[in-house]
PDB file of N, CA and C in Angstrom:
ATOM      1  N   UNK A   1     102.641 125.650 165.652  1.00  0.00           N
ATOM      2  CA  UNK A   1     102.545 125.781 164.216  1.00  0.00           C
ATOM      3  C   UNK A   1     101.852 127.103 163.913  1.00  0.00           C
ATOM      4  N   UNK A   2     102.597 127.891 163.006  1.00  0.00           N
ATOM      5  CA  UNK A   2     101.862 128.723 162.584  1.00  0.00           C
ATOM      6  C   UNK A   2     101.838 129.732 160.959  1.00  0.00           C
ATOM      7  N   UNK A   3     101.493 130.423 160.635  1.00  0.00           N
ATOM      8  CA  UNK A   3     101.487 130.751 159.174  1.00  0.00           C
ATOM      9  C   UNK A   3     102.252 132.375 159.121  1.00  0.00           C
ATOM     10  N   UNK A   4     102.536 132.895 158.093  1.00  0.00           N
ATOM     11  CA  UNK A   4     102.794 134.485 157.833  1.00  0.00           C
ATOM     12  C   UNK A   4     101.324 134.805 156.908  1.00  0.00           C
ATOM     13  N   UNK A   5     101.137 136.098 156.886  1.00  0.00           N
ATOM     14  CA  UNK A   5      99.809 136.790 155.795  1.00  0.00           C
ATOM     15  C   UNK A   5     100.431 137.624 156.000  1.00  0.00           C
ATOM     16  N   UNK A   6     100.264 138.530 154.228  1.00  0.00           N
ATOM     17  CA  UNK A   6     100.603 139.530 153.726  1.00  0.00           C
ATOM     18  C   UNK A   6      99.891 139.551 152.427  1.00  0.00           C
ATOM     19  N   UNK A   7      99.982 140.863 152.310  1.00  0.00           N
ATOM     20  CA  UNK A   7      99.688 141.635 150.992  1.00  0.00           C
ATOM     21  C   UNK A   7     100.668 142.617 150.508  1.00  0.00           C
ATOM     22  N   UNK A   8      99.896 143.180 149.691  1.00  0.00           N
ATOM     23  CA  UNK A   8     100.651 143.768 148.709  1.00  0.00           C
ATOM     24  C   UNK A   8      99.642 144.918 147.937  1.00  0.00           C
ATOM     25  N   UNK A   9      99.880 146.083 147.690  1.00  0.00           N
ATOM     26  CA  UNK A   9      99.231 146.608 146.592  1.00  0.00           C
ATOM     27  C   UNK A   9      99.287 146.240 145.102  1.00  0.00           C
ATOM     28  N   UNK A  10      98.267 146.066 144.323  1.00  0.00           N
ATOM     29  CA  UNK A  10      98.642 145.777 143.113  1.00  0.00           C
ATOM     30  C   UNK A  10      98.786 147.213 142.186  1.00  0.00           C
ATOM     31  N   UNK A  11     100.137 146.775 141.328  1.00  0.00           N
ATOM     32  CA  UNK A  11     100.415 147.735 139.894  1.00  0.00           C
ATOM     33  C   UNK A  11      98.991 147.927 139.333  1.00  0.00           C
ATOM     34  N   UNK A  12      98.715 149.382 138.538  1.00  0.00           N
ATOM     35  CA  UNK A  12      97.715 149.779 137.863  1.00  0.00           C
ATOM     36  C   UNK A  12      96.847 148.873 137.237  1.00  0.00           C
ATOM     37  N   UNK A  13      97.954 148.319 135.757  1.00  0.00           N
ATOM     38  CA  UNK A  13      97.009 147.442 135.237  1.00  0.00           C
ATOM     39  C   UNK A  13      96.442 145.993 135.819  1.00  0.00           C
ATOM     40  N   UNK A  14      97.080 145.742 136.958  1.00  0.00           N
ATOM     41  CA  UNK A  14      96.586 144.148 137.729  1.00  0.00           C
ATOM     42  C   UNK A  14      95.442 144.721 138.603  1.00  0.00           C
ATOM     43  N   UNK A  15      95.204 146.142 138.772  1.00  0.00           N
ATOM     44  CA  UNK A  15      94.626 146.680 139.534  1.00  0.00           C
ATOM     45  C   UNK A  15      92.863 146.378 138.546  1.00  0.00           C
ATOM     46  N   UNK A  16      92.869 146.982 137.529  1.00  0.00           N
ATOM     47  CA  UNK A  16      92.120 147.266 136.186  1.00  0.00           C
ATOM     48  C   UNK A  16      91.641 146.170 135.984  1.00  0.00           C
ATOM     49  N   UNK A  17      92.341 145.146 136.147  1.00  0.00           N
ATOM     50  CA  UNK A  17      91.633 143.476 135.302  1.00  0.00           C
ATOM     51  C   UNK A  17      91.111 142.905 136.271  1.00  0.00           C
ATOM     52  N   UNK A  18      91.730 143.104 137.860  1.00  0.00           N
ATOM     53  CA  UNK A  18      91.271 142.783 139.275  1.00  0.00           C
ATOM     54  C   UNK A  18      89.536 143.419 139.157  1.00  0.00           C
ATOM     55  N   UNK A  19      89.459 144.721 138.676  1.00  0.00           N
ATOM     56  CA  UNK A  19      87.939 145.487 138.750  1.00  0.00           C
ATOM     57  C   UNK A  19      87.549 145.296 137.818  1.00  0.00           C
ATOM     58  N   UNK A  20      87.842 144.751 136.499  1.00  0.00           N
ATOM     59  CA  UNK A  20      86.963 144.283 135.833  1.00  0.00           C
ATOM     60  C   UNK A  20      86.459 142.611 135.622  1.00  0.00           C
ATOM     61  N   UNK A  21      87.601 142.182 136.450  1.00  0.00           N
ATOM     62  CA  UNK A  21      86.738 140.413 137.220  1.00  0.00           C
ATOM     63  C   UNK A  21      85.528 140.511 137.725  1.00  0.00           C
ATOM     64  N   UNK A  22      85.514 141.393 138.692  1.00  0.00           N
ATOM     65  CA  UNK A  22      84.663 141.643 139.773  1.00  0.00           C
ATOM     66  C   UNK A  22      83.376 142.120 139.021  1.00  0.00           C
ATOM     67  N   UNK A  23      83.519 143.122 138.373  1.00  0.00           N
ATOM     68  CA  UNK A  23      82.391 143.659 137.542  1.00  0.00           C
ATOM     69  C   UNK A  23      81.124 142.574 136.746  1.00  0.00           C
ATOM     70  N   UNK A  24      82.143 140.895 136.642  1.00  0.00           N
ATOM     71  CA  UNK A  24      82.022 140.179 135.951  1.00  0.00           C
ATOM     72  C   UNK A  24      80.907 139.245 136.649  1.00  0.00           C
ATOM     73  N   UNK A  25      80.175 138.473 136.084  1.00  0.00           N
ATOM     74  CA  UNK A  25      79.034 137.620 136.452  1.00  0.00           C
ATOM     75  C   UNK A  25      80.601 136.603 137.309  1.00  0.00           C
ATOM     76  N   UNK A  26      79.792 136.025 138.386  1.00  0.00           N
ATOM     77  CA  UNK A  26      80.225 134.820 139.333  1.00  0.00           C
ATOM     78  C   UNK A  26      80.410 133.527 138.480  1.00  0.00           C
ATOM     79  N   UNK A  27      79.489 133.537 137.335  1.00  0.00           N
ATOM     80  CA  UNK A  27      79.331 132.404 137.039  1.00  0.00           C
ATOM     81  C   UNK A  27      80.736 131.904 136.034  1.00  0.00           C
ATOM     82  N   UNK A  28      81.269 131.429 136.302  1.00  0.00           N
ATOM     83  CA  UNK A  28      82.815 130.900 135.475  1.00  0.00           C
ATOM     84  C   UNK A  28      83.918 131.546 135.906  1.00  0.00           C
ATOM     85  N   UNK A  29      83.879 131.984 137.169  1.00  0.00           N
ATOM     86  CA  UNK A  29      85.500 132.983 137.166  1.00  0.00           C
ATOM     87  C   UNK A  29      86.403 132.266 137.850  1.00  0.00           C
ATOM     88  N   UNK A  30      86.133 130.871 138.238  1.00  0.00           N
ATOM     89  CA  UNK A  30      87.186 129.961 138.235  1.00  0.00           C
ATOM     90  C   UNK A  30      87.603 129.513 137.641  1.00  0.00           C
ATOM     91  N   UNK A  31      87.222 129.079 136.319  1.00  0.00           N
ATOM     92  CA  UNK A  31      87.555 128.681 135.075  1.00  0.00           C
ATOM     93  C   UNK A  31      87.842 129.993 134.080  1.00  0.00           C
ATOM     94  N   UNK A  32      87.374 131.107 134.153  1.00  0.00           N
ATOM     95  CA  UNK A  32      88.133 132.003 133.713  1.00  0.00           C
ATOM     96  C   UNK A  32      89.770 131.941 133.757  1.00  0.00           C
ATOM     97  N   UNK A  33      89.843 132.606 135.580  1.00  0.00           N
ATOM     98  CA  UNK A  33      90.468 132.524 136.046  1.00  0.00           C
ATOM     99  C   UNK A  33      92.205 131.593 136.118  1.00  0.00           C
ATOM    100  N   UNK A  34      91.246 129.939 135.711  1.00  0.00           N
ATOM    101  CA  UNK A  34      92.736 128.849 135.378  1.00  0.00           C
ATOM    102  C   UNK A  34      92.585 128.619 134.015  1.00  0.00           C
ATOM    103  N   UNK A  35      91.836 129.545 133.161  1.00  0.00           N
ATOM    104  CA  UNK A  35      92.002 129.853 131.980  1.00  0.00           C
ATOM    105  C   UNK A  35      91.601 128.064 131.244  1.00  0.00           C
ATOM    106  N   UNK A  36      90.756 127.184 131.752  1.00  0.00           N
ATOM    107  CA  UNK A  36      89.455 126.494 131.445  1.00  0.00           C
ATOM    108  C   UNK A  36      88.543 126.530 130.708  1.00  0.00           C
ATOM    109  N   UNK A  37      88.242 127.885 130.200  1.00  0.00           N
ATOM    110  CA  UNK A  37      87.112 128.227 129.672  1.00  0.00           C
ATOM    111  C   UNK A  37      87.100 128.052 128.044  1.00  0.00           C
ATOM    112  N   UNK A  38      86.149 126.863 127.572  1.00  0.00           N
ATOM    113  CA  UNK A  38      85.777 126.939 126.468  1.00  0.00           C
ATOM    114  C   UNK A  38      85.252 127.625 125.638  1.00  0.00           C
ATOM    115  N   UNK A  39      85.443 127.990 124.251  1.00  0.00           N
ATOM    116  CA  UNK A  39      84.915 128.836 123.312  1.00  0.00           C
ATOM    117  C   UNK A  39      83.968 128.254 122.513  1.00  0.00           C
ATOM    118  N   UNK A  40      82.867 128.910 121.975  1.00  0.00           N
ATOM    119  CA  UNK A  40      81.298 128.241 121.256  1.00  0.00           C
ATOM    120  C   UNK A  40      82.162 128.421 120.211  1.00  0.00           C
ATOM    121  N   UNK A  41      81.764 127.687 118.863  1.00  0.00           N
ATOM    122  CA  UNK A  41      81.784 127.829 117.374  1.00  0.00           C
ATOM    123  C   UNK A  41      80.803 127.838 117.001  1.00  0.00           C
ATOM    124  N   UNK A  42      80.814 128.999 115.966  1.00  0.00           N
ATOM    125  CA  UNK A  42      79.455 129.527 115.159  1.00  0.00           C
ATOM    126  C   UNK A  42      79.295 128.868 114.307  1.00  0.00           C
ATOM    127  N   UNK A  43      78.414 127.781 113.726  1.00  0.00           N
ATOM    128  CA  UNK A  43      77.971 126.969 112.888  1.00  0.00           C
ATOM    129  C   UNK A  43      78.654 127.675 111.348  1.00  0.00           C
ATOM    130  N   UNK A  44      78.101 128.848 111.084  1.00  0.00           N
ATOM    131  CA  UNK A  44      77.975 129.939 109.746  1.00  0.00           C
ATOM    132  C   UNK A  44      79.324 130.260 109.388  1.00  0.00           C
ATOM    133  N   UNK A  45      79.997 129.958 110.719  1.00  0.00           N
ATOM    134  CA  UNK A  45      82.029 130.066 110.633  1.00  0.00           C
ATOM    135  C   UNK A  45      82.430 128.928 110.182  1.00  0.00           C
ATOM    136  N   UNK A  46      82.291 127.897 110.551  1.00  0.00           N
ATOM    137  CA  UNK A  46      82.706 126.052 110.380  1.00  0.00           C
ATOM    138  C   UNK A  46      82.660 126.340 108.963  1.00  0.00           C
ATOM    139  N   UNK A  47      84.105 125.486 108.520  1.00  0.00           N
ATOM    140  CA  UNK A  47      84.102 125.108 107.109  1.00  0.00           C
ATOM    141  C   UNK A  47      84.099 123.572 107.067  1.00  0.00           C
ATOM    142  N   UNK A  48      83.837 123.315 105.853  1.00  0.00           N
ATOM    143  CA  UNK A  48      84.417 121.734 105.477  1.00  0.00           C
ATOM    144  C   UNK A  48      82.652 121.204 105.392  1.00  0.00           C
ATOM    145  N   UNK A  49      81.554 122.001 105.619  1.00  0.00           N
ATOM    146  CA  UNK A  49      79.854 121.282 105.872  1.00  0.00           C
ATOM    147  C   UNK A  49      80.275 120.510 104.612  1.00  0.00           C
ATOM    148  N   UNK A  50      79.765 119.668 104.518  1.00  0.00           N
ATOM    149  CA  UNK A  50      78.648 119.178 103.131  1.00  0.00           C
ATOM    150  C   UNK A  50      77.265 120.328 103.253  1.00  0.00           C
ATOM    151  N   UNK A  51      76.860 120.125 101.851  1.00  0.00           N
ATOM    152  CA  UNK A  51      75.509 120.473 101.814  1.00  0.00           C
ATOM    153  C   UNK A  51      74.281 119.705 102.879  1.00  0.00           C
ATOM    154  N   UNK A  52      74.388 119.163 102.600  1.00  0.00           N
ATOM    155  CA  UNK A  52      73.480 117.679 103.394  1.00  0.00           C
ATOM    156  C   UNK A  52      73.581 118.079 104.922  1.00  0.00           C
ATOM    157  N   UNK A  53      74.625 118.518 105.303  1.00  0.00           N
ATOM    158  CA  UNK A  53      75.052 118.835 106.934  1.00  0.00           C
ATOM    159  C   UNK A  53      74.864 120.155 107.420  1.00  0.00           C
ATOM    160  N   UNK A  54      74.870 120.815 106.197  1.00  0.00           N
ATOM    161  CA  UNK A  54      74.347 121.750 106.547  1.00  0.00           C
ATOM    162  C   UNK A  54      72.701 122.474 106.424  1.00  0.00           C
ATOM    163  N   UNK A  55      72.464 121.458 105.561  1.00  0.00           N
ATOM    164  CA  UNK A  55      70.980 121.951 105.611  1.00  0.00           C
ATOM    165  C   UNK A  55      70.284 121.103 106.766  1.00  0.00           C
ATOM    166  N   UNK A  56      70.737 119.606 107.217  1.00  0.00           N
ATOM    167  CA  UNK A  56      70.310 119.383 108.479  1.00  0.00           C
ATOM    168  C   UNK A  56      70.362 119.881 109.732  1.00  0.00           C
ATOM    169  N   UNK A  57      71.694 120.601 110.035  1.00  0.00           N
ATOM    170  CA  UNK A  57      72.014 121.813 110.759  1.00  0.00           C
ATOM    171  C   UNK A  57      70.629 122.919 110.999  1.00  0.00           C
ATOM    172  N   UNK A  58      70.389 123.452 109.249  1.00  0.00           N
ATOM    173  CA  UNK A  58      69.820 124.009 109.717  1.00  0.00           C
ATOM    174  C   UNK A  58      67.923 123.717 110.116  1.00  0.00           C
ATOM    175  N   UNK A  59      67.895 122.367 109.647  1.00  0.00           N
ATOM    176  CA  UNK A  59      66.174 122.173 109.949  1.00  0.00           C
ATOM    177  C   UNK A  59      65.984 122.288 111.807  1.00  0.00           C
ATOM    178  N   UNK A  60      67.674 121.482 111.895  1.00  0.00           N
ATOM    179  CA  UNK A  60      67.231 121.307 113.824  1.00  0.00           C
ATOM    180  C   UNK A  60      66.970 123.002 114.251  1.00  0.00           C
ATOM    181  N   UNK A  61      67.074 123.822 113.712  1.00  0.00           N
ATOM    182  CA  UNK A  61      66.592 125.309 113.988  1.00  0.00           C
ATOM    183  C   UNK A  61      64.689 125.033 114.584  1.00  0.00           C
ATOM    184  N   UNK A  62      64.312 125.385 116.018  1.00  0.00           N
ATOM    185  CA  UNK A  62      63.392 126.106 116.148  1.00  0.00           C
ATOM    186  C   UNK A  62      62.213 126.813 114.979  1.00  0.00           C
ATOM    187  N   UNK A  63      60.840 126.218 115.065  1.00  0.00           N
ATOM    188  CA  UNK A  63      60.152 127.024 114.388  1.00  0.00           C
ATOM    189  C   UNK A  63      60.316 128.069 114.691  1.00  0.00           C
ATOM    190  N   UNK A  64      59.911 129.437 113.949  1.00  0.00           N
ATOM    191  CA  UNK A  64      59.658 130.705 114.393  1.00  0.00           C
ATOM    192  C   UNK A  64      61.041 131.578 114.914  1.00  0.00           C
ATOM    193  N   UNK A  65      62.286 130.973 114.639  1.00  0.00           N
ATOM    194  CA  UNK A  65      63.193 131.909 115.092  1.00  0.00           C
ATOM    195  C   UNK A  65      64.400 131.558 113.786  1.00  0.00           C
ATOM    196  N   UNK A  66      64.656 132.841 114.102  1.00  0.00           N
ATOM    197  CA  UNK A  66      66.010 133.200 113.186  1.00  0.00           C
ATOM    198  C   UNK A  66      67.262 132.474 113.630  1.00  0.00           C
ATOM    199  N   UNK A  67      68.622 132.312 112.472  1.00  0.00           N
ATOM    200  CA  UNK A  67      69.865 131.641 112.706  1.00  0.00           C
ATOM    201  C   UNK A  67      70.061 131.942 114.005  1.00  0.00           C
ATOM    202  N   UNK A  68      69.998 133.044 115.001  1.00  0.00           N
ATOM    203  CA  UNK A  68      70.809 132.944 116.053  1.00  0.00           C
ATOM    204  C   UNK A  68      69.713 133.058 117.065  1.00  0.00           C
ATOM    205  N   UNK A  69      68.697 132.413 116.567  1.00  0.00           N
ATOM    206  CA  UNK A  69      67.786 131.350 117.592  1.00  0.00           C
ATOM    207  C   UNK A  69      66.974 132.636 118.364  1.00  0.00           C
ATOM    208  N   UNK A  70      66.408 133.596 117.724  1.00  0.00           N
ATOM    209  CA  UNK A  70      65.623 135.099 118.015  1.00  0.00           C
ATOM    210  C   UNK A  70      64.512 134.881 117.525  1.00  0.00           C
ATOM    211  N   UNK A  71      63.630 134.705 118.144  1.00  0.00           N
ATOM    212  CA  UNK A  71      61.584 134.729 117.831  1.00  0.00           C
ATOM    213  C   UNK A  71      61.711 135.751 116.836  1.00  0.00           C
ATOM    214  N   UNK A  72      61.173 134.983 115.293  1.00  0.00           N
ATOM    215  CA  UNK A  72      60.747 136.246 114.524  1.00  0.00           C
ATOM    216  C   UNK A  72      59.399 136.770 114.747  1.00  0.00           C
ATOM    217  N   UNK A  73      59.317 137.763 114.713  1.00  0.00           N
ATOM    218  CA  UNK A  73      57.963 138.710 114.757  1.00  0.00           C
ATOM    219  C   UNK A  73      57.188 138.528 113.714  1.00  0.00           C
ATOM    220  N   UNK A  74      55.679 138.002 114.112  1.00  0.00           N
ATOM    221  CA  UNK A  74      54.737 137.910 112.917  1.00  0.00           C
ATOM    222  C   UNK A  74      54.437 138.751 111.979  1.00  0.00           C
TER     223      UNK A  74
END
């Protein structure tokens, strides 16, 4: 029993997205990769709040920091 291996050079731009994977943190590039990867929603984007939902939204905010959760300076 046995196998074939080969390669191939890659075209420019497969070349480009190949070096900018790499460039990329480890952390998710398998799920990058099989295209897995979930997207955050920005609270301030979401339509449809009530008032009520959104002002509870915003109490669960951190003392001392701004909407996108940044220590304000005294």
């Amino acid at each position: 029993m046995g196998f074939c291996l080969s390669w191939w050079a890659k075209d420019e731009p497969a070349l480009r997205e190949a070096y900018n994977e790499i460039k990329r943190s480890k952390v998710g590039r398998i799920a990058r990769l099989t295209g897995k990867v979930e997207g955050l929603v920005v609270i301030q984007e979401m339509t449809g709040l009530s008032p009520e939902v959104a002002e509870a939204l915003d109490g669960l905010r951190l003392e001392g920091t701004d909407v996108r959760g940044r220590r304000l300076t005294p």
